[in-house]
C-alpha atoms as a PDB file:
ATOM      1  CA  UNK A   1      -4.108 -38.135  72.881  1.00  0.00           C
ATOM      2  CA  UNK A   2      -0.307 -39.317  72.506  1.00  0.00           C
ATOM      3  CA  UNK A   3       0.899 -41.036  75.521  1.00  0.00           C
ATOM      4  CA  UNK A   4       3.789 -39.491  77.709  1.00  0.00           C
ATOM      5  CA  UNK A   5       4.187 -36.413  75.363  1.00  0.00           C
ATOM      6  CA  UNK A   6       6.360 -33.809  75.676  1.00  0.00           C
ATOM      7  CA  UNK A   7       5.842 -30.388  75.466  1.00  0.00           C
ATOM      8  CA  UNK A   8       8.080 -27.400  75.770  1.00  0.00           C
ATOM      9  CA  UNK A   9       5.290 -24.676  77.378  1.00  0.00           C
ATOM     10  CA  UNK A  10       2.402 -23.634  79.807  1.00  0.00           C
ATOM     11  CA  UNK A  11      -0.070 -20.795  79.991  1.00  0.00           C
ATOM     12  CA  UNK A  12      -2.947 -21.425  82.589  1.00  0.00           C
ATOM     13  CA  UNK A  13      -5.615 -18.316  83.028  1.00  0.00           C
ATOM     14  CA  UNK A  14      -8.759 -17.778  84.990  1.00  0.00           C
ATOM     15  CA  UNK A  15      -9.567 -16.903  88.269  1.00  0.00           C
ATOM     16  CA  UNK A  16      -8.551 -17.899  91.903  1.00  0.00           C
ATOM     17  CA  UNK A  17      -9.032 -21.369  90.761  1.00  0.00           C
ATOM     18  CA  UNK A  18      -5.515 -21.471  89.005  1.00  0.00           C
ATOM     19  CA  UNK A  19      -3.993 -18.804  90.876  1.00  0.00           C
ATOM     20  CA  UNK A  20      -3.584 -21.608  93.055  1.00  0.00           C
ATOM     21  CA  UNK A  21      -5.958 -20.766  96.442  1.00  0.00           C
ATOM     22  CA  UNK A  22      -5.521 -21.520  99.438  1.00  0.00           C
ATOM     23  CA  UNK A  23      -2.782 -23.755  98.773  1.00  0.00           C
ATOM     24  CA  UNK A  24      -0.545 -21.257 100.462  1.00  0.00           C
ATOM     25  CA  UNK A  25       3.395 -21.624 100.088  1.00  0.00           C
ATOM     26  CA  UNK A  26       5.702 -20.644 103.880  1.00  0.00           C
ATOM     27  CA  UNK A  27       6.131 -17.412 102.283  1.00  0.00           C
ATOM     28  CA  UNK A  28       3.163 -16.304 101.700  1.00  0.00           C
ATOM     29  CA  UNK A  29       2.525 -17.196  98.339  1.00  0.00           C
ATOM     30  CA  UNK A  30       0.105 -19.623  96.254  1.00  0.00           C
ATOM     31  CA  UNK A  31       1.636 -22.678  94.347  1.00  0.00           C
ATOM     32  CA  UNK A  32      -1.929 -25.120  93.028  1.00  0.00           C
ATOM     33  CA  UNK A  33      -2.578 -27.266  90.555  1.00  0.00           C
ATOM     34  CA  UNK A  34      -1.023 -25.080  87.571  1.00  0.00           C
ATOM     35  CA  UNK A  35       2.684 -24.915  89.139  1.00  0.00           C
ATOM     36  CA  UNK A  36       2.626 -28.534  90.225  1.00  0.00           C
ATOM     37  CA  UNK A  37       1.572 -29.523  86.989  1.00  0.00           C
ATOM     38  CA  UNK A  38       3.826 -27.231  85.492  1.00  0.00           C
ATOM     39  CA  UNK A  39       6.854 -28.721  87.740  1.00  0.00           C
ATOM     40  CA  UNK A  40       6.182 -31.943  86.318  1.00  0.00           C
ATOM     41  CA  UNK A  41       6.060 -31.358  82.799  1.00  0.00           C
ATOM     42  CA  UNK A  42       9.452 -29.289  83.795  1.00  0.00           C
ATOM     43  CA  UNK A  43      11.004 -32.441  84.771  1.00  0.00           C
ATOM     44  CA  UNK A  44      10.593 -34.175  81.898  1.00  0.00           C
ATOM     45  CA  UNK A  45      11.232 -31.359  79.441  1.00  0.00           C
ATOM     46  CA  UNK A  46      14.655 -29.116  79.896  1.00  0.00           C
ATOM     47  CA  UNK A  47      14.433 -25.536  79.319  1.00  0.00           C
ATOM     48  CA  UNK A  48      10.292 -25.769  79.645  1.00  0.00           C
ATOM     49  CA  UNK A  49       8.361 -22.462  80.039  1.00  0.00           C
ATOM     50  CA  UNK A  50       5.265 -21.712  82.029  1.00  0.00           C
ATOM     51  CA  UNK A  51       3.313 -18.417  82.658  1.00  0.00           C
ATOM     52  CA  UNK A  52       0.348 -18.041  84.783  1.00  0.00           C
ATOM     53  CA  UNK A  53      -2.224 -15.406  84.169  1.00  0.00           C
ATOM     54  CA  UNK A  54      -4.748 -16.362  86.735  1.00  0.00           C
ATOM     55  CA  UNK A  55      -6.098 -13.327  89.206  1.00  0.00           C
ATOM     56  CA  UNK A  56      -8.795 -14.114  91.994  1.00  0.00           C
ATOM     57  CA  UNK A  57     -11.512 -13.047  91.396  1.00  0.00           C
ATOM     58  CA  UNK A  58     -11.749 -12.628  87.973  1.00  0.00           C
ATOM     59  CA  UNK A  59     -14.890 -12.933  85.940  1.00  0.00           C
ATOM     60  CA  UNK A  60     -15.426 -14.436  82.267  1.00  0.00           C
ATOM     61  CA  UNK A  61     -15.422 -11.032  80.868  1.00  0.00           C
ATOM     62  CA  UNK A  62     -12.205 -10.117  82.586  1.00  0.00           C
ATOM     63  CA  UNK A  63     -10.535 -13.096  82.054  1.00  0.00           C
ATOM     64  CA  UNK A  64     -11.040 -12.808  78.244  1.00  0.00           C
ATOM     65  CA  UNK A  65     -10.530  -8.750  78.583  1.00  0.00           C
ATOM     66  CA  UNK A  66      -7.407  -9.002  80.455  1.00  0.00           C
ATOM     67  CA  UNK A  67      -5.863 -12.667  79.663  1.00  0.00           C
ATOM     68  CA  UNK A  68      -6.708 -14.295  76.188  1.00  0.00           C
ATOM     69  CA  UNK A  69      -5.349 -12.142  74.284  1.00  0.00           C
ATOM     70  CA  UNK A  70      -1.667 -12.297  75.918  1.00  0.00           C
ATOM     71  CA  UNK A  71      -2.018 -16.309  75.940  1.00  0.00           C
ATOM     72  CA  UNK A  72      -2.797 -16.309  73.245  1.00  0.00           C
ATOM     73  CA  UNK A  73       0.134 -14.301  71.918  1.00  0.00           C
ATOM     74  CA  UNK A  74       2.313 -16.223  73.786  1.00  0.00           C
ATOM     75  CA  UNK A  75       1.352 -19.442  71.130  1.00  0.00           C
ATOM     76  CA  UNK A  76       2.384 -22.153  74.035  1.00  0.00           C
ATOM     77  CA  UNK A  77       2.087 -26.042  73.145  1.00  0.00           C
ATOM     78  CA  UNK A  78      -0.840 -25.832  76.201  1.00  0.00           C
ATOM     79  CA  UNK A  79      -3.186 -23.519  77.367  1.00  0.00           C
ATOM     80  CA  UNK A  80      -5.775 -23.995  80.039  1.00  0.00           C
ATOM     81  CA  UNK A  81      -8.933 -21.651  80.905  1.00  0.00           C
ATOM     82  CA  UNK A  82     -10.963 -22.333  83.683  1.00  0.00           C
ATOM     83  CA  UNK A  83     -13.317 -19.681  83.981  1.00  0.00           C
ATOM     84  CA  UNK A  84     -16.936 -18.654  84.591  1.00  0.00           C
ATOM     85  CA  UNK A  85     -17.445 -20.063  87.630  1.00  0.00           C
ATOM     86  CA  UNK A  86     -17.635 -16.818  89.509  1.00  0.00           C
ATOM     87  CA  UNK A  87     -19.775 -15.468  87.206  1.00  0.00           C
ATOM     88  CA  UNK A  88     -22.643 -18.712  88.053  1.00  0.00           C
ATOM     89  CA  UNK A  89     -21.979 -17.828  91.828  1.00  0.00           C
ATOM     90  CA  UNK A  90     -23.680 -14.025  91.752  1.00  0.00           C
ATOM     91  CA  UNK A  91     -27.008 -13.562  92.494  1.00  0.00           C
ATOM     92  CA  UNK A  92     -27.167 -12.123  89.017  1.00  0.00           C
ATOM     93  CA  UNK A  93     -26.251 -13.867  86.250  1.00  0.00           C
ATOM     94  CA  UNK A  94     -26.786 -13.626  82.191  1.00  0.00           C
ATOM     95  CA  UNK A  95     -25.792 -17.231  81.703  1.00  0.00           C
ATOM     96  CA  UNK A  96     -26.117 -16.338  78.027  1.00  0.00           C
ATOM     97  CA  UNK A  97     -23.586 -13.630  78.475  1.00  0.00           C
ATOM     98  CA  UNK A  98     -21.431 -16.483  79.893  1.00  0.00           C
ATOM     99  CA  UNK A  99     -21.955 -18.619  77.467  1.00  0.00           C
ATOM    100  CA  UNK A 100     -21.170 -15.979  74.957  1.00  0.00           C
ATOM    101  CA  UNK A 101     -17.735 -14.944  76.304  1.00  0.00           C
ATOM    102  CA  UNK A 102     -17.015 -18.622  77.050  1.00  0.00           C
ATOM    103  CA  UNK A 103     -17.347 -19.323  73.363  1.00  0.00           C
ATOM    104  CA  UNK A 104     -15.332 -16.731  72.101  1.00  0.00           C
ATOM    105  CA  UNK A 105     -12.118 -17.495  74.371  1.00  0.00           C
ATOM    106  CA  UNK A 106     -12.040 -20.634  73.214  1.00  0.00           C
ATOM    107  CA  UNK A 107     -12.302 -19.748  69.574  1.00  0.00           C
ATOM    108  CA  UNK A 108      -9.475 -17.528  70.290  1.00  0.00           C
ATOM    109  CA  UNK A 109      -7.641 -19.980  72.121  1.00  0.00           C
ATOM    110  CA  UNK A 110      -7.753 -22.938  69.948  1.00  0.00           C
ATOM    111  CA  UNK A 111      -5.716 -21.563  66.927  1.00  0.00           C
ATOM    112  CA  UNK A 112      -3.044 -20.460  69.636  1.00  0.00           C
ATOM    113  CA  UNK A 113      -1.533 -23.798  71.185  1.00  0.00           C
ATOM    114  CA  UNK A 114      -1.066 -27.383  70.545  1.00  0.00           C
ATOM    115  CA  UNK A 115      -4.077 -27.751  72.828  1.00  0.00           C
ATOM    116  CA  UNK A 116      -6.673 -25.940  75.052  1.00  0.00           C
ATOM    117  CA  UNK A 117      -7.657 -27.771  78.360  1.00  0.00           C
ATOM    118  CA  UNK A 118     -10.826 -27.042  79.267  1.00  0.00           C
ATOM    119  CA  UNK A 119     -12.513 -28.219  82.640  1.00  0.00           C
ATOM    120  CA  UNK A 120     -15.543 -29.250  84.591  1.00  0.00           C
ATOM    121  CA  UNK A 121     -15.297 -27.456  88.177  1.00  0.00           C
ATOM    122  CA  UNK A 122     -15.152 -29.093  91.427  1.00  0.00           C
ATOM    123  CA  UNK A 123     -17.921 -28.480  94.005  1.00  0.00           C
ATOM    124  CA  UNK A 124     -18.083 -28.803  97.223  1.00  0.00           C
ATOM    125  CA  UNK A 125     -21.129 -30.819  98.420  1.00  0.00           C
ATOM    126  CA  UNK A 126     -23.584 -28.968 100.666  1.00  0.00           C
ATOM    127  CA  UNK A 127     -26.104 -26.258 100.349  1.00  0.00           C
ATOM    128  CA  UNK A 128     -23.940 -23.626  98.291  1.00  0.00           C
ATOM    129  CA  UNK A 129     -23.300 -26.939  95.148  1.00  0.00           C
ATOM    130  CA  UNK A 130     -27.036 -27.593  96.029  1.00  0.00           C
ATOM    131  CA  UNK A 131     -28.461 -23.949  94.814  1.00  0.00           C
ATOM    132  CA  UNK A 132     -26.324 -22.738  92.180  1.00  0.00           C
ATOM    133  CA  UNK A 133     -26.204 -26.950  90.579  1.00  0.00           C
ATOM    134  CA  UNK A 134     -28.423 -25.929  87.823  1.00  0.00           C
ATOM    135  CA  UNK A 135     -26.442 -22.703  86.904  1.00  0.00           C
ATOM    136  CA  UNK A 136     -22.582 -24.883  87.126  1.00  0.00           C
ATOM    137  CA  UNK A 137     -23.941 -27.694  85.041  1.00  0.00           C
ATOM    138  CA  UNK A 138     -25.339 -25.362  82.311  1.00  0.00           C
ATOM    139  CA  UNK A 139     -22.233 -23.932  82.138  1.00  0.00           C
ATOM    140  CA  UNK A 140     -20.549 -27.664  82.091  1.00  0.00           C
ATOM    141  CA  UNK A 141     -22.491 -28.545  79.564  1.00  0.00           C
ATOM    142  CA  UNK A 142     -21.354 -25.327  76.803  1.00  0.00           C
ATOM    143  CA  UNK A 143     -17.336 -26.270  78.335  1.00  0.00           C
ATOM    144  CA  UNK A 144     -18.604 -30.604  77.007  1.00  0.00           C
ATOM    145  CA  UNK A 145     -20.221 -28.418  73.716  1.00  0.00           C
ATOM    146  CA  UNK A 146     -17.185 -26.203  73.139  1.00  0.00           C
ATOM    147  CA  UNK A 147     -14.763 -28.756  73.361  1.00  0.00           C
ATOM    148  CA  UNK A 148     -16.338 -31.472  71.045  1.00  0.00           C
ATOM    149  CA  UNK A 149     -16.784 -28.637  68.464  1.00  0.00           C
ATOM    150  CA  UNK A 150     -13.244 -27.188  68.476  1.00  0.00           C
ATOM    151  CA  UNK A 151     -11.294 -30.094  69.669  1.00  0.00           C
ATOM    152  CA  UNK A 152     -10.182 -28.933  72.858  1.00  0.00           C
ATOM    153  CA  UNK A 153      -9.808 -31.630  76.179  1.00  0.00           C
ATOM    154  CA  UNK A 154     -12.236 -31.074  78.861  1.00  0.00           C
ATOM    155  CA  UNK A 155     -11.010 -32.928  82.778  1.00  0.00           C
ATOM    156  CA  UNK A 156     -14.450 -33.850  84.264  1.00  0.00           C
ATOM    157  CA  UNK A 157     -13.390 -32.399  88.218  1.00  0.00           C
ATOM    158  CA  UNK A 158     -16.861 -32.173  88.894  1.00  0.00           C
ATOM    159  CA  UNK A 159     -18.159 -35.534  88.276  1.00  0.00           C
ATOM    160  CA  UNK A 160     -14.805 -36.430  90.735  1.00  0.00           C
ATOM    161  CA  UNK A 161     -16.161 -37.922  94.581  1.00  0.00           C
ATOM    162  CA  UNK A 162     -12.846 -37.555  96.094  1.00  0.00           C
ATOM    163  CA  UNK A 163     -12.974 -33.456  95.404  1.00  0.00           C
ATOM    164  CA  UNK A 164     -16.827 -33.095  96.097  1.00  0.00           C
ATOM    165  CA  UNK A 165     -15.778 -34.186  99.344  1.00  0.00           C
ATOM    166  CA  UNK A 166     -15.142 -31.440 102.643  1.00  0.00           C
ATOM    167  CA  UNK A 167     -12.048 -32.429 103.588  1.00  0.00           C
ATOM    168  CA  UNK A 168     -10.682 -31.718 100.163  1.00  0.00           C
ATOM    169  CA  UNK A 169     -11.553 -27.619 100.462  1.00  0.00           C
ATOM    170  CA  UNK A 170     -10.143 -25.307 103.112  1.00  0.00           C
ATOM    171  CA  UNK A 171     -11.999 -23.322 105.718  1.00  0.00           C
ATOM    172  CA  UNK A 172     -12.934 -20.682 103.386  1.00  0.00           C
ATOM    173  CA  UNK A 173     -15.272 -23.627 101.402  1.00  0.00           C
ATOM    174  CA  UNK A 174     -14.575 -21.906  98.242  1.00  0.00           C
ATOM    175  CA  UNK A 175     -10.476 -23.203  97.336  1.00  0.00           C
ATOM    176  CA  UNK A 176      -8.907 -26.655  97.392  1.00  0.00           C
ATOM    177  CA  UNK A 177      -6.628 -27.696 100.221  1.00  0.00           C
ATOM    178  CA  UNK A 178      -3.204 -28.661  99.079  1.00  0.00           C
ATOM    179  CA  UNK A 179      -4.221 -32.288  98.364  1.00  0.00           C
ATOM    180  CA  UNK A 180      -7.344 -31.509  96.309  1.00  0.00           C
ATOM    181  CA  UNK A 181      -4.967 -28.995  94.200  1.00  0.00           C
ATOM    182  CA  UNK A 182      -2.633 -32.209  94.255  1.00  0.00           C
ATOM    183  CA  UNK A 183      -5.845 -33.857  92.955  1.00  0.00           C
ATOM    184  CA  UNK A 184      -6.453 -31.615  90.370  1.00  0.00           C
ATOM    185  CA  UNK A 185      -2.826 -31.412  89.005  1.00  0.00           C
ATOM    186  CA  UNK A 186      -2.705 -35.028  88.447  1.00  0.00           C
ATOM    187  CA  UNK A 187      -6.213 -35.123  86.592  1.00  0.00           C
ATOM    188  CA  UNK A 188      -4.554 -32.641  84.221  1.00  0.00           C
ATOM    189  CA  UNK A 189      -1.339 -34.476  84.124  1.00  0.00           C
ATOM    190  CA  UNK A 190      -3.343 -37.679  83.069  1.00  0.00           C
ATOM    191  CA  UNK A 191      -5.661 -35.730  80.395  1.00  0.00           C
ATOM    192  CA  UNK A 192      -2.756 -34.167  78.749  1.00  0.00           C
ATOM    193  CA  UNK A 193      -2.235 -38.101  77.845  1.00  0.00           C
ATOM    194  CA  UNK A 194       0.868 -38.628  80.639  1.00  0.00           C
ATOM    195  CA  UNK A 195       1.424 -42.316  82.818  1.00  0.00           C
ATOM    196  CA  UNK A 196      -0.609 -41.997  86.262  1.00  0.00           C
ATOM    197  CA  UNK A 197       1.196 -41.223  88.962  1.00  0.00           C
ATOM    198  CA  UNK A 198      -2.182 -41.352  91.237  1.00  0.00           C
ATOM    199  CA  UNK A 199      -4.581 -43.444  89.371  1.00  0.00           C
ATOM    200  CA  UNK A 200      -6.964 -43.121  92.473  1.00  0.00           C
ATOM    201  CA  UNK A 201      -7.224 -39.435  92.807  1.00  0.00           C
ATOM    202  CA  UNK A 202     -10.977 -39.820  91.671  1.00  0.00           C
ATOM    203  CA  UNK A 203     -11.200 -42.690  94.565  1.00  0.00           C
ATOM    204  CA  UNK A 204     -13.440 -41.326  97.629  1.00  0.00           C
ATOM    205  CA  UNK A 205     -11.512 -40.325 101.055  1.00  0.00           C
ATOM    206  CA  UNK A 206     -11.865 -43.241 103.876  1.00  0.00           C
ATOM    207  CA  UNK A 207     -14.520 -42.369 105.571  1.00  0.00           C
ATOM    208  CA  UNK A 208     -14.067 -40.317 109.301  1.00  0.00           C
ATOM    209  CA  UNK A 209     -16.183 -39.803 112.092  1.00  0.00           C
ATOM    210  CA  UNK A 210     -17.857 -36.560 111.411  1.00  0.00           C
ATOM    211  CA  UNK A 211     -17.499 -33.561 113.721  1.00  0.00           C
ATOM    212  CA  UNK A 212     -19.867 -33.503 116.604  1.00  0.00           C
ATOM    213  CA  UNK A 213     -22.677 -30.481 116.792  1.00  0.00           C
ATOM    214  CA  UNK A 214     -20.723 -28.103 118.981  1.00  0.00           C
ATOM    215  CA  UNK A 215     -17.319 -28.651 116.477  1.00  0.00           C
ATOM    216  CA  UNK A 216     -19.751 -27.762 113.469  1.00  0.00           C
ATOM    217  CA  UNK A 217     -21.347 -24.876 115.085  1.00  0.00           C
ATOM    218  CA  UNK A 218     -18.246 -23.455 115.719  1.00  0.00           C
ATOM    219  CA  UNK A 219     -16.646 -23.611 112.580  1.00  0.00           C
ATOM    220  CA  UNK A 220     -20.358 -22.569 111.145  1.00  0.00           C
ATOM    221  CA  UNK A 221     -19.539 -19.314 112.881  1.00  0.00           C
ATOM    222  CA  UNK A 222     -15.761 -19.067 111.936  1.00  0.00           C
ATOM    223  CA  UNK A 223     -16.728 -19.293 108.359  1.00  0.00           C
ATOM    224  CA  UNK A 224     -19.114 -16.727 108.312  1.00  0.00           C
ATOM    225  CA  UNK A 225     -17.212 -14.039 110.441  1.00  0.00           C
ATOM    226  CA  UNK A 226     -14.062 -14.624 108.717  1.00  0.00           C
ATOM    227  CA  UNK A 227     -15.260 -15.542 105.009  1.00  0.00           C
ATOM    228  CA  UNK A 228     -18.657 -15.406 104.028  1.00  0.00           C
ATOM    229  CA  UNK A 229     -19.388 -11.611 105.823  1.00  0.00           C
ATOM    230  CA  UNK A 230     -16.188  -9.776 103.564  1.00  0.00           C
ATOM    231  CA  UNK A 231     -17.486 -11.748 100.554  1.00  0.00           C
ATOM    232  CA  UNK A 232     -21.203 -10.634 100.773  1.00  0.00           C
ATOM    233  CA  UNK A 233     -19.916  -6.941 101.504  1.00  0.00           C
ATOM    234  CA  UNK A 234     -17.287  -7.036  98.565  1.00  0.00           C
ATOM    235  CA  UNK A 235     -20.517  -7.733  96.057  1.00  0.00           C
ATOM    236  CA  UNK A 236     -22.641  -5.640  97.859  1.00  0.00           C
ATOM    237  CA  UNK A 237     -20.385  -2.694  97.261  1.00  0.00           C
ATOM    238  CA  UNK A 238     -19.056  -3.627  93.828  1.00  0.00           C
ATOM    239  CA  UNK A 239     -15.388  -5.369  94.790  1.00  0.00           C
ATOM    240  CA  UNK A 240     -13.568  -7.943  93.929  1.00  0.00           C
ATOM    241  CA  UNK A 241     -10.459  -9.523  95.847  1.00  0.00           C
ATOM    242  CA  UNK A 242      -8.605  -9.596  92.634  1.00  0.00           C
ATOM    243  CA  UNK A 243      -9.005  -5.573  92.582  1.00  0.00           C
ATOM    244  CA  UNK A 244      -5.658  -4.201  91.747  1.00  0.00           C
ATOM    245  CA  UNK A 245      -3.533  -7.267  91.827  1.00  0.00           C
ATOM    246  CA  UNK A 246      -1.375  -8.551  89.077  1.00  0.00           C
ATOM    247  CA  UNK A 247      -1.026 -12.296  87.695  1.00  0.00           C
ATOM    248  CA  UNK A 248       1.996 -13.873  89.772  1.00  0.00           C
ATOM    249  CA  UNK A 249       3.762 -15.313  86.611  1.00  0.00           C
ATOM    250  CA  UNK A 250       2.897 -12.671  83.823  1.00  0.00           C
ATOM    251  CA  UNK A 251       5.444 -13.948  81.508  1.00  0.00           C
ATOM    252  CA  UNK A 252       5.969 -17.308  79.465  1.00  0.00           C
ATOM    253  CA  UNK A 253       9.611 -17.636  81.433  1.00  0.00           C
ATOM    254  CA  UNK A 254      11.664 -21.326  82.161  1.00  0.00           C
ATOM    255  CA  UNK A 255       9.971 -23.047  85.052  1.00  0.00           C
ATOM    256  CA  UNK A 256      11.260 -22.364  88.407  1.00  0.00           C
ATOM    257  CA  UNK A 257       9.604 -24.119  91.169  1.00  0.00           C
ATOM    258  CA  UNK A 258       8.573 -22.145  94.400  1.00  0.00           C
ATOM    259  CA  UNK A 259      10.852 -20.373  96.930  1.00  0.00           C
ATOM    260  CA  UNK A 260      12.214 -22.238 100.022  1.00  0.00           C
END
């Protein structure tokens, strides 16, 4: 990979991942890893473009339904797909399906930019990484596959302590805090073959007294009343909280960074 390139454009798709939860702007909104990277590569490149696709909630066959094909058409010097994650999380799941639809976004990808960025997900240690493991590494392991056939760059997240750790996810324990999205960003930044301007983001957090019993069992129950109840109700009756929403930068447009 060159070092310090420039390039001109930006297209990041997939799911909530990218659209940037919960690293949640005063207005209301969701910046992540895709604008700040996107910010960056903006300051170094005048008139750069960026568009991000990204929905929550978004499956692999939605995201290569709804997104591929206009990233694709958009022909940017970058594209990255993270995607299939939500798919591993179900208590159903055709892995070969997966697999299957993985594939053929990044055979449709590839032809369409400079190059595809493919990634390893972050996972946040405790019991949720601990069941579904075997599922996310089988689908790490067709992203490392994919990308050594078709020349695309794969960021190992999930092989990163410093995002495996609590602190780096918010209270919903699904979406990076600001600084793991800050984390991610620069990962990215350093893949695409730029100088480090964190070379420790992989570097564990200092260690912290952990929360006493009472402190746990209260945010044990805050977590499941607030989070984990609507998102066993939205599969059990067939929704997603992506359901009618549209991507929040449809359009490979010149960067602008996020409202005061």
């Amino acid at each position: 990979m060159q070092t310090n390139p420039t390039h001109t454009s930006l297209v990041a798709i997939g799911d909530s991942f990218t659209e940037g939860m919960s690293d949640q702007l005063p207005d209301g909104t969701y910046r992540g890893w895709a604008d700040l990277l996107a910010g960056r590569m903006a300051a170094r490149t005048p008139g750069f473009r960026y568009a991000n696709l990204a929905v929550r909630g978004k499956l692999i066959a939605q995201i290569v339904e709804e997104q591929v094909g206009p990233a694709a058409a958009m022909q940017p010097d970058v594209i990255t797909l993270v995607g299939g994650l939500n798919d591993t999380l179900r208590p159903k799941c055709d892995m070969g399906r997966v697999r299957a639809l993985l594939e053929e976004a990044v055979e449709r990808l590839t032809p369409a930019c400079k190059h595809l960025v493919l990634m390893r997900s972050p996972g946040r240690n405790g019991p949720v990484l601990e069941r579904f493991r075997p599922r996310m590494e089988e689908l790490f392991a067709c992203v490392d596959d994919l990308a050594a056939r078709h020349g695309a760059l794969v960021v190992d997240l999930y092989g990163a302590p410093s995002l495996g750790d609590p602190r780096a996810w918010d209270v919903d324990r699904l979406h990076l805090t600001d600084d793991g999205h800050r984390r991610v960003a620069e990962a990215v930044w350093q893949t695409l073959g730029y100088e480090p301007e964190d070379p420790e983001w992989r570097t564990p957090m200092p260690p912290t007294p952990p929360p006493n019993w009472t402190a746990r069992r209260v945010e044990d129950a805050r977590f499941t009343r607030q989070y984990l109840l609507p998102w066993i109700a939205r599969r059990l009756t067939g929704r997603s909280s992506g359901d009618g929403r549209s991507p929040k930068r449809p359009d490979l447009l010149p960067y602008e960074g996020p409202r005061a």
